[in-house]
C-alpha atoms as a PDB file:
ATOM      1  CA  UNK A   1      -0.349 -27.837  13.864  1.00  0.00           C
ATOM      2  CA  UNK A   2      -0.849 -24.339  15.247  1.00  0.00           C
ATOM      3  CA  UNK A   3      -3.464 -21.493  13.566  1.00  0.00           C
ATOM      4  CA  UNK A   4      -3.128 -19.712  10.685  1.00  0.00           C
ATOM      5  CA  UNK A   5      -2.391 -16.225  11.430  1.00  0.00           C
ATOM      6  CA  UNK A   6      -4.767 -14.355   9.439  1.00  0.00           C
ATOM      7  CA  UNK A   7      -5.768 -10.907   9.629  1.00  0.00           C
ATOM      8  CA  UNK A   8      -8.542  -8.836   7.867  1.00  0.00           C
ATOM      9  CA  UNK A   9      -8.874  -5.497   7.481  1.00  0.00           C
ATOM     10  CA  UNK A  10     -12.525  -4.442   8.413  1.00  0.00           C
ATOM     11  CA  UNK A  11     -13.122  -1.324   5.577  1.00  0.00           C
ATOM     12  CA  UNK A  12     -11.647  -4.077   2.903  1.00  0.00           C
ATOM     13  CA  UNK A  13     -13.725  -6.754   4.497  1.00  0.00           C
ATOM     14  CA  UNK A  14     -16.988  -4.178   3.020  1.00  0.00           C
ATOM     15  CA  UNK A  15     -16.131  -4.699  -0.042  1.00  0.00           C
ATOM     16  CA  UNK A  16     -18.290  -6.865  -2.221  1.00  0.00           C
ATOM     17  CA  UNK A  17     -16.390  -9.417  -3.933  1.00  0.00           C
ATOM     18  CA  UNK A  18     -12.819  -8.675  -2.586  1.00  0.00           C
ATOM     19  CA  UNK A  19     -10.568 -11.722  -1.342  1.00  0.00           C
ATOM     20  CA  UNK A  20      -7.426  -9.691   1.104  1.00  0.00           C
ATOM     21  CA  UNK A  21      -5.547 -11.156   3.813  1.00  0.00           C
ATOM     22  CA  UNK A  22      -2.413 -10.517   5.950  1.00  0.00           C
ATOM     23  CA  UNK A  23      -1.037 -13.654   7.124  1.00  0.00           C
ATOM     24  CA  UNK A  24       1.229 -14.154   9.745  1.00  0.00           C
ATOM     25  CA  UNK A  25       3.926 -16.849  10.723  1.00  0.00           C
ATOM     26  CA  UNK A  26       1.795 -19.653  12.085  1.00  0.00           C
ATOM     27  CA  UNK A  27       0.394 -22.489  10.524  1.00  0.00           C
ATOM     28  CA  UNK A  28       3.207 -24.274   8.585  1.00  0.00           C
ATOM     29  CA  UNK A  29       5.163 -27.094   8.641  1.00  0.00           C
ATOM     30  CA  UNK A  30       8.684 -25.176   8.294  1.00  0.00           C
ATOM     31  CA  UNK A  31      11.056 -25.732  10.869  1.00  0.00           C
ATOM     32  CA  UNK A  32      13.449 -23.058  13.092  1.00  0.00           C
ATOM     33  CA  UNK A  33      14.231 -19.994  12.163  1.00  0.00           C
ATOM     34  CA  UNK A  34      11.495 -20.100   9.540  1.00  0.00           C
ATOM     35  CA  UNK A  35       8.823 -21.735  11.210  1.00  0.00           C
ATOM     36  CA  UNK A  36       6.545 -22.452  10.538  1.00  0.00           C
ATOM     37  CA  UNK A  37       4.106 -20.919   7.674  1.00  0.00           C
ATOM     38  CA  UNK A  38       7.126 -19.426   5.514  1.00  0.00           C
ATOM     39  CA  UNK A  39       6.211 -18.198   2.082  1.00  0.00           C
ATOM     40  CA  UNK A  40       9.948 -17.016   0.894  1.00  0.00           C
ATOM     41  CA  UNK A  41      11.292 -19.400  -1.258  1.00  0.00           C
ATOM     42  CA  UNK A  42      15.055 -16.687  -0.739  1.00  0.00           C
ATOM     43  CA  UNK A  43      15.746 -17.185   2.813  1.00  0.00           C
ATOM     44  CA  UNK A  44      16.925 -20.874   2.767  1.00  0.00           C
ATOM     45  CA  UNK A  45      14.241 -22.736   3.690  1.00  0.00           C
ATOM     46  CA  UNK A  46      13.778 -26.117   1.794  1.00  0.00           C
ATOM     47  CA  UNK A  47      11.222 -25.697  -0.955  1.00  0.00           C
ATOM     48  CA  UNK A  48       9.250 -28.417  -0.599  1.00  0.00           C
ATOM     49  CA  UNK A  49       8.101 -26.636   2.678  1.00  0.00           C
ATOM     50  CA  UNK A  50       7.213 -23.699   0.994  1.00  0.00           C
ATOM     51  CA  UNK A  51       5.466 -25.011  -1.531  1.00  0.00           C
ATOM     52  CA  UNK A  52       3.335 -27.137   1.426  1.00  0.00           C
ATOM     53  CA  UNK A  53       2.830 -23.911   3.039  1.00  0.00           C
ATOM     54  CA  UNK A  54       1.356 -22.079  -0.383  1.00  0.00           C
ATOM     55  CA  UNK A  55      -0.844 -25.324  -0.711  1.00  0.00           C
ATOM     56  CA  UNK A  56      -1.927 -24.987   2.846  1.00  0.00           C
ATOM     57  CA  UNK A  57      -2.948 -21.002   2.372  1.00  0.00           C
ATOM     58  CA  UNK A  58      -4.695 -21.717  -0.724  1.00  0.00           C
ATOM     59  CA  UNK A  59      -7.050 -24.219   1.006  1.00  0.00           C
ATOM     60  CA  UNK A  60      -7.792 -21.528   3.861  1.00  0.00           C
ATOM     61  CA  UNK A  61      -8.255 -18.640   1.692  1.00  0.00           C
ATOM     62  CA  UNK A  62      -9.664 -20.601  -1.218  1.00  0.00           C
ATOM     63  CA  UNK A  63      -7.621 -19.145  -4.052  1.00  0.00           C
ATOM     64  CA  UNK A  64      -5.397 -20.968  -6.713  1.00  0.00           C
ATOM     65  CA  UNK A  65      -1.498 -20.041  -6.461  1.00  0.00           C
ATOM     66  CA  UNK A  66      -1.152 -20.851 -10.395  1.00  0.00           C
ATOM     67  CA  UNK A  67      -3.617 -17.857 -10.502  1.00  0.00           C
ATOM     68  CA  UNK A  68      -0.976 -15.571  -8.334  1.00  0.00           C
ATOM     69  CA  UNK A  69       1.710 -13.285  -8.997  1.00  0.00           C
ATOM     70  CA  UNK A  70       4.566 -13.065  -6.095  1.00  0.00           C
ATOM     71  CA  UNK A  71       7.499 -10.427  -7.447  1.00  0.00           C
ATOM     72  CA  UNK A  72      10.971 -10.282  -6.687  1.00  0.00           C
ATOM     73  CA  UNK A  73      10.500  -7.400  -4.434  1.00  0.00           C
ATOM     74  CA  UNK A  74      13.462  -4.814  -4.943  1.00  0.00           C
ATOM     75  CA  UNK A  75      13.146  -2.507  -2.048  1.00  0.00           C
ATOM     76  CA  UNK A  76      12.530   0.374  -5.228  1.00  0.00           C
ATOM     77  CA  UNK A  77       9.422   2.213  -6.247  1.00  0.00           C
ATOM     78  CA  UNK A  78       8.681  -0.168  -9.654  1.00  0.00           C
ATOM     79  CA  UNK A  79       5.014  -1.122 -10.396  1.00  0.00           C
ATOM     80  CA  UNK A  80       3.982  -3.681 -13.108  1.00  0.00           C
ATOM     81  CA  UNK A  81       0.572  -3.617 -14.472  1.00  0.00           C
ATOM     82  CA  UNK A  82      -0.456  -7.135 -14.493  1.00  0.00           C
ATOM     83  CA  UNK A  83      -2.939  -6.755 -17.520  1.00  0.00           C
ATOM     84  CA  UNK A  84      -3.578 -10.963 -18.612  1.00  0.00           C
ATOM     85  CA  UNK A  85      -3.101 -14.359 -16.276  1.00  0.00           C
ATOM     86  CA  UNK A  86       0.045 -15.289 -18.726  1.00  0.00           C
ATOM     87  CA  UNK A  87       1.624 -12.653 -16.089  1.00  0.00           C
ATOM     88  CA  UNK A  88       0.860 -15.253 -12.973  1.00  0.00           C
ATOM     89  CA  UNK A  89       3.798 -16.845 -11.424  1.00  0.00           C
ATOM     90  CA  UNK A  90       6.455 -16.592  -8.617  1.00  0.00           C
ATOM     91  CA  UNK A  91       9.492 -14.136  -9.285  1.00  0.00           C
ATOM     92  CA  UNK A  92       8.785 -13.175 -12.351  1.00  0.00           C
ATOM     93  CA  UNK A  93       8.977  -9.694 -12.048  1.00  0.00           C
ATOM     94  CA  UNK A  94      11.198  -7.114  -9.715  1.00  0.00           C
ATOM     95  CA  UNK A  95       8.315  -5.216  -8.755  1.00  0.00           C
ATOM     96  CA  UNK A  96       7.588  -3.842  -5.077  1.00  0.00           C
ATOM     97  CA  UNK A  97       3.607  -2.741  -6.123  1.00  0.00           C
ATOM     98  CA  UNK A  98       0.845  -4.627  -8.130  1.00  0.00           C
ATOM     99  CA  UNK A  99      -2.016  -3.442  -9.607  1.00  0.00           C
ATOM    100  CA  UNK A 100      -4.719  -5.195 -12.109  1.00  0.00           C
ATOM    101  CA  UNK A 101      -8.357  -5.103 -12.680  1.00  0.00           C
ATOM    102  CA  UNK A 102      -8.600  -8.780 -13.198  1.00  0.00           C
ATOM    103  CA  UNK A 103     -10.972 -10.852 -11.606  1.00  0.00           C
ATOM    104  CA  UNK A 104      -9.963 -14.151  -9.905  1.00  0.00           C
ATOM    105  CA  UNK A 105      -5.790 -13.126 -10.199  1.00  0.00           C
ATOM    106  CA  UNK A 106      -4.099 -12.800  -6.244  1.00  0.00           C
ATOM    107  CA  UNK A 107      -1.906 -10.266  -5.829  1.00  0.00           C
ATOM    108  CA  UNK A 108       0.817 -10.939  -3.310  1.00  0.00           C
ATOM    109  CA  UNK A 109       3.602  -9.770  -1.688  1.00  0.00           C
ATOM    110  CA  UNK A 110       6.211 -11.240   1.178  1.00  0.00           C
ATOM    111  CA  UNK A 111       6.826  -8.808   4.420  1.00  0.00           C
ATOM    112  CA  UNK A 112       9.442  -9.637   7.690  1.00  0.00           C
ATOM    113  CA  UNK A 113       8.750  -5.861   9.376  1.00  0.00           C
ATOM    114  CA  UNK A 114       7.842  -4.253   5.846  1.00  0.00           C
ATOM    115  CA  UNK A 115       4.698  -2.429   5.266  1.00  0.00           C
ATOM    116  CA  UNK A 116       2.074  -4.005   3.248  1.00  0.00           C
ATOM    117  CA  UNK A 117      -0.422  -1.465   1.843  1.00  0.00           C
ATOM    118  CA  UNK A 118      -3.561  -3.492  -0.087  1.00  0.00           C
ATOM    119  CA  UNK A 119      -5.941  -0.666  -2.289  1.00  0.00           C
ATOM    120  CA  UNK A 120      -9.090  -1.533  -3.324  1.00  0.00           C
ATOM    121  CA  UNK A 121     -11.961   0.946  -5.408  1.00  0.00           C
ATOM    122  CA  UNK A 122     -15.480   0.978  -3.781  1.00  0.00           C
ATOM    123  CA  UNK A 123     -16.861  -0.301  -7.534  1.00  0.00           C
ATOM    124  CA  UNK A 124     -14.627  -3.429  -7.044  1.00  0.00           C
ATOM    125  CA  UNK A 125     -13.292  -2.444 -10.394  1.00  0.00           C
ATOM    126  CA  UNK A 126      -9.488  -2.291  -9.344  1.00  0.00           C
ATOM    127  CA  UNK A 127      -6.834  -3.733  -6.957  1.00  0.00           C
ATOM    128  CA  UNK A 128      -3.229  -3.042  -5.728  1.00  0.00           C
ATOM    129  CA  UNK A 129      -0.636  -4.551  -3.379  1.00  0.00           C
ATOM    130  CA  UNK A 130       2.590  -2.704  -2.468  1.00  0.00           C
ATOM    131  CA  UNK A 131       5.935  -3.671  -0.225  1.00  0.00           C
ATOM    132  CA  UNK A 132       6.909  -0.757   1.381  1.00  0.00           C
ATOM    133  CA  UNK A 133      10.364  -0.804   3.420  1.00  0.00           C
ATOM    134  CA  UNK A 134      12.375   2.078   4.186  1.00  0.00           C
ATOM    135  CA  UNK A 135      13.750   2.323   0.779  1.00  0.00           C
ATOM    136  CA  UNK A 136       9.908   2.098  -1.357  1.00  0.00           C
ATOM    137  CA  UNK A 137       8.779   4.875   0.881  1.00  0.00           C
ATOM    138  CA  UNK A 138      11.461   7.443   0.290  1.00  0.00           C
ATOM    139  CA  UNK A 139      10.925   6.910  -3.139  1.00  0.00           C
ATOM    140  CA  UNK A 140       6.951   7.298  -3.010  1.00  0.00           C
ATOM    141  CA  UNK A 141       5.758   3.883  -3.621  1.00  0.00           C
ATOM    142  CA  UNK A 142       2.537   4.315  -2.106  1.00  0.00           C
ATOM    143  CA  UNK A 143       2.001   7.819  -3.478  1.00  0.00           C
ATOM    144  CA  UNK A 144       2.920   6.365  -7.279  1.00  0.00           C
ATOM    145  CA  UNK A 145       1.102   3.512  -7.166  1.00  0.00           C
ATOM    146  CA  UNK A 146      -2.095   5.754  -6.439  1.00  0.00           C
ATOM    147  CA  UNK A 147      -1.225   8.031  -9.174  1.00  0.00           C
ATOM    148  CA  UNK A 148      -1.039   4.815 -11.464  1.00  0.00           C
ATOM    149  CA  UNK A 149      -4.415   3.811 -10.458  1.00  0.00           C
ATOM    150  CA  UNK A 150      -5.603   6.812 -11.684  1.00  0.00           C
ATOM    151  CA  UNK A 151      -3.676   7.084 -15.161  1.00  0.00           C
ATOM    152  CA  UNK A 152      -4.636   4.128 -15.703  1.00  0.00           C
ATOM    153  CA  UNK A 153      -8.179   3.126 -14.728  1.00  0.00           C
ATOM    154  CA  UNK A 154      -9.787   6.752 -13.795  1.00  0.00           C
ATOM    155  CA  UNK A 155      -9.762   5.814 -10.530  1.00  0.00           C
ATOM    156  CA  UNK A 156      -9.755   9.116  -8.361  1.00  0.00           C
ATOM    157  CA  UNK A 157      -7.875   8.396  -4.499  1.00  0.00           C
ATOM    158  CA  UNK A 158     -11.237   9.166  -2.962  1.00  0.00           C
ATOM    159  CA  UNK A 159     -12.678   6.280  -4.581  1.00  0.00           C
ATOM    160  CA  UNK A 160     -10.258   4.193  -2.923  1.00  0.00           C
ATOM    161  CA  UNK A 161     -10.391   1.867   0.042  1.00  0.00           C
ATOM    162  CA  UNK A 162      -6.698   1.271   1.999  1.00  0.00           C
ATOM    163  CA  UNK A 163      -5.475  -0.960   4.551  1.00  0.00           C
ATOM    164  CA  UNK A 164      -2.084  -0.926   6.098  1.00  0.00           C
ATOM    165  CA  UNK A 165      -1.119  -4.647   7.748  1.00  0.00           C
ATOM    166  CA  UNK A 166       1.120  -5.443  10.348  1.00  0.00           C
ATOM    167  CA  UNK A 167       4.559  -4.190  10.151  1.00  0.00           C
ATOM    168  CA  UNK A 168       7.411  -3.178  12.396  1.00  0.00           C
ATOM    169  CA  UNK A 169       6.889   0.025  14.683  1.00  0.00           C
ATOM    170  CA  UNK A 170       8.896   3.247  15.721  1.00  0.00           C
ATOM    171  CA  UNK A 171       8.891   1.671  18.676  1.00  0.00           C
ATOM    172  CA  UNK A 172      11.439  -0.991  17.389  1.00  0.00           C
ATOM    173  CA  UNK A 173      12.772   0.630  13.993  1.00  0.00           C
ATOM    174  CA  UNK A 174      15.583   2.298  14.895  1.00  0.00           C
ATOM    175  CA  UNK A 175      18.038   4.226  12.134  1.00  0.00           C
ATOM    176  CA  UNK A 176      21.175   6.367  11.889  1.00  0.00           C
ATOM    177  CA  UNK A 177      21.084  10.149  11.958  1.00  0.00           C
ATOM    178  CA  UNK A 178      21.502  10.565   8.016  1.00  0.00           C
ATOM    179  CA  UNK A 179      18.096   7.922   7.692  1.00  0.00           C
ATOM    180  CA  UNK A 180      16.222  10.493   9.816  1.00  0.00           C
ATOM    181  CA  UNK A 181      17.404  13.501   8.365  1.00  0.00           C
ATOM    182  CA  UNK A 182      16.603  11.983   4.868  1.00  0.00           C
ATOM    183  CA  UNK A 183      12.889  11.335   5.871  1.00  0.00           C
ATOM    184  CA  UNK A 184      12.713  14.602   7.648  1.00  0.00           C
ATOM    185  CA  UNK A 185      13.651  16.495   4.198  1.00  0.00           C
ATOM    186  CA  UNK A 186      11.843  14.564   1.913  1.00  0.00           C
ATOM    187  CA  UNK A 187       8.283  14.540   4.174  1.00  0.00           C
ATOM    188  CA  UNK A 188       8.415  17.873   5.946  1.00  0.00           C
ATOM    189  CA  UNK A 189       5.716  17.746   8.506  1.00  0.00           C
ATOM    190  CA  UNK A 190       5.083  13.328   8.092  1.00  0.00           C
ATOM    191  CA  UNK A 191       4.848  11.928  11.559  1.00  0.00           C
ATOM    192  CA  UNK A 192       6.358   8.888  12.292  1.00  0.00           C
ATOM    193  CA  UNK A 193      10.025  10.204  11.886  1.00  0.00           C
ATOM    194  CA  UNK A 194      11.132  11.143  15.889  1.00  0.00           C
ATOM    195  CA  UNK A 195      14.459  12.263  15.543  1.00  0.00           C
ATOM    196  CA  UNK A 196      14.585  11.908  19.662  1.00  0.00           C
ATOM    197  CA  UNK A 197      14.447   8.325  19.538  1.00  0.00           C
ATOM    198  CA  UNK A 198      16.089   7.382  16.022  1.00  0.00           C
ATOM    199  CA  UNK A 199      13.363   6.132  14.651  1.00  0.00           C
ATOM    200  CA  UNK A 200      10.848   5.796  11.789  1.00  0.00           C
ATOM    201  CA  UNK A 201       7.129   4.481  11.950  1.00  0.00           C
ATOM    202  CA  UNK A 202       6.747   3.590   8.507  1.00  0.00           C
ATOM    203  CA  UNK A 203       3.122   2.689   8.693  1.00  0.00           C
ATOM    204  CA  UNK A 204       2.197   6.389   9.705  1.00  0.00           C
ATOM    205  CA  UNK A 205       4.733   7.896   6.962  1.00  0.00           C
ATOM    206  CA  UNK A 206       2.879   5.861   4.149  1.00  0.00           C
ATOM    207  CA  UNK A 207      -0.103   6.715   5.814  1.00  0.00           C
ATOM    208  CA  UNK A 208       0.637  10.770   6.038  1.00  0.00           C
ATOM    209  CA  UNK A 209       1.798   9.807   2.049  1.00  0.00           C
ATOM    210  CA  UNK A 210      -1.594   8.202   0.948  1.00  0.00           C
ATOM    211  CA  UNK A 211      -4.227  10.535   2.927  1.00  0.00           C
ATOM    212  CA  UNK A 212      -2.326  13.946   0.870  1.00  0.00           C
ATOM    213  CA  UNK A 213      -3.083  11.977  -1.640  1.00  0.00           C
ATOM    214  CA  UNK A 214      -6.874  12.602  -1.344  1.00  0.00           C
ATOM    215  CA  UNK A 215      -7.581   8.533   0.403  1.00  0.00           C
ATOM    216  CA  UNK A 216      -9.887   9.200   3.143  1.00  0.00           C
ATOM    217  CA  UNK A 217     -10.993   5.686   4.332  1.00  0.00           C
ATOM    218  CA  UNK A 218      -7.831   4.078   5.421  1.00  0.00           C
ATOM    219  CA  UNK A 219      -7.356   1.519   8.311  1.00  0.00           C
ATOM    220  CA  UNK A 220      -3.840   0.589   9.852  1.00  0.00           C
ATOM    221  CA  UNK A 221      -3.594  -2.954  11.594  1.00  0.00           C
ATOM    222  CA  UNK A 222      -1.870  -1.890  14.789  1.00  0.00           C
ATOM    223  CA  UNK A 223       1.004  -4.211  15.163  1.00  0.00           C
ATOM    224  CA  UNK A 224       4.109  -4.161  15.304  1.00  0.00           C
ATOM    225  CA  UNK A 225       5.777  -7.327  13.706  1.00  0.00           C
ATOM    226  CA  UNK A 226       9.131  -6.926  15.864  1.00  0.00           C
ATOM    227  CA  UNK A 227       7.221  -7.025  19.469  1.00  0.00           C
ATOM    228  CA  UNK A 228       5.440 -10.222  18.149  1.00  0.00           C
ATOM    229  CA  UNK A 229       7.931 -12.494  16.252  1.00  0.00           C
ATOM    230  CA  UNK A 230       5.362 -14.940  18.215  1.00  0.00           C
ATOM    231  CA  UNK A 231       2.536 -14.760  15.388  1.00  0.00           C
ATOM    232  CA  UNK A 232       4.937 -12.542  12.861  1.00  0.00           C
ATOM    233  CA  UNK A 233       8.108 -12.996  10.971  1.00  0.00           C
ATOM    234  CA  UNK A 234      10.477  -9.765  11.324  1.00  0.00           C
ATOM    235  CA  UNK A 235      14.018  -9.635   9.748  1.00  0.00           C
ATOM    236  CA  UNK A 236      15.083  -6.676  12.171  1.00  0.00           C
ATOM    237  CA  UNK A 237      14.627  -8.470  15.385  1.00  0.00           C
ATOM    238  CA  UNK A 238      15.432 -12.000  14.594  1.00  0.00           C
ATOM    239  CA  UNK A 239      18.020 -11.897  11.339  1.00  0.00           C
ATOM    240  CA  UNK A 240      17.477 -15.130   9.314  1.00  0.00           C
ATOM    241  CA  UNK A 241      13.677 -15.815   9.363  1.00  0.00           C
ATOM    242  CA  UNK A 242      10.446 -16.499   7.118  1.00  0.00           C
ATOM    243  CA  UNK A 243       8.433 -14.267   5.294  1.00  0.00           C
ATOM    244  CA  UNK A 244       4.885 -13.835   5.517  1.00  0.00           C
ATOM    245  CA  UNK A 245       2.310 -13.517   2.957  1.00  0.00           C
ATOM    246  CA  UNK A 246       0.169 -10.707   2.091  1.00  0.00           C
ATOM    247  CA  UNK A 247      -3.060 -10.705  -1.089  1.00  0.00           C
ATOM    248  CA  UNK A 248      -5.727  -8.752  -1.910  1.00  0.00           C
ATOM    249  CA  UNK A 249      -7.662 -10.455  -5.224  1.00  0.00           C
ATOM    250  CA  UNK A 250     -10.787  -9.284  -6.894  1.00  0.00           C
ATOM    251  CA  UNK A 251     -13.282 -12.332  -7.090  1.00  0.00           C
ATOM    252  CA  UNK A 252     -14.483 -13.596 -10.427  1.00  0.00           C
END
């Protein structure tokens, strides 16, 4: 069996008593077009392989599943509060960001070219995970679920550690003309919208989103899921595929 793909940002990787990981495609036993570490129990895989594959990444990271919550992500800009561990579990929720002060409780969310943004605090007080595709960051996601941070912990942005994980590139994302022109009202001035080319960069929109915020240490995994459906799943270059898995938990 190959590797996991497993990637760590190195500002989150600081952080005393913070658990985060983007994973990546390898590692699983599911076979073509979802091989082989596939997390997404919606794309037709069999679910016994799934549930192999969440058994294998909780031995490698060391976390229990029955402590993690996995929404039905919506594509919108909703955020659920996940205040007790009766809120663990798989689908319970259409949510596309997570946030919770609770120790010992993985956040997670399921990416195939989607950005997934993990925010910790410095005081390892709070955590948040949020799926941003085209649709979550026209509406703000990453913007919101800072603000939400704040309203509801006191947590100020530049207390606030970010990572962005691998996701698909401008260099592969491209959209039609009323896409761009959407972006280009809505973040006057963002980069990562080259009306040239046709394309977005997501990452670097959510970025530009989060750093007007007031977040100043942010880090951005530079890779673009699309150009390496080798180690990552992406929807846009393949069609019918996996999903990958993405956490960030605060350690009991």
């Amino acid at each position: 069996m190959e590797k996991i793909t497993l990637i760590e940002a190195k500002n989150l990787s600081t952080q005393a008593n913070t658990l985060h990981a983007f994973l990546g495609r390898t590692g699983g036993i599911s076979p073509p077009p979802f091989s082989s570490l596939n997390v997404g129990f919606h794309v037709g895989d069999r679910r016994a392989n799934v549930e192999e594959n969440l058994r294998t990444i909780e031995e490698r990271l060391g976390f229990n599943m029955e402590r993690a919550v996995i929404p039905r992500q919506v594509h919108g800009d909703h955020i659920v509060h996940i205040k007790n561990t009766g809120m663990c579990g798989a689908g319970i929720y259409s949510a596309d960001a997570l946030v919770t002060d609770l120790r010992g409780v993985a956040l997670c969310i399921l990416t195939a070219d989607c950005v997934p943004i993990i925010l910790v605090d410095r005081g390892g007080r709070v955590a948040a995970i949020i799926h941003a595709g085209w649709r979550g960051t026209l509406k703000s996601i990453a913007t919101k679920t800072i603000k939400k941070l704040k309203a509801l912990y006191g947590i100020e942005p530049e207390e606030l550690v970010c990572a962005v994980g691998p996701a698909i590139g401008g260099c592969c994302y491209r959209v039609d003309a009323t896409l761009i022109e959407g972006f280009s009202t809505a973040f006057r001035g963002s980069p990562g919208v080259d009306r040239r080319a046709s394309s977005l960069d997501l990452k670097s929109i959510n970025c530009w989103q989060i750093e007007k915020e007031g977040v100043k240490d942010i880090e951005v995994i530079d890779t673009c899921t699309a150009c390496n459906v080798d180690s990552f799943f992406s929807h846009r270059k393949e069609g019918t595929t996996g999903r990958q898995l993405n956490v960030v938990m605060l350690r009991g």
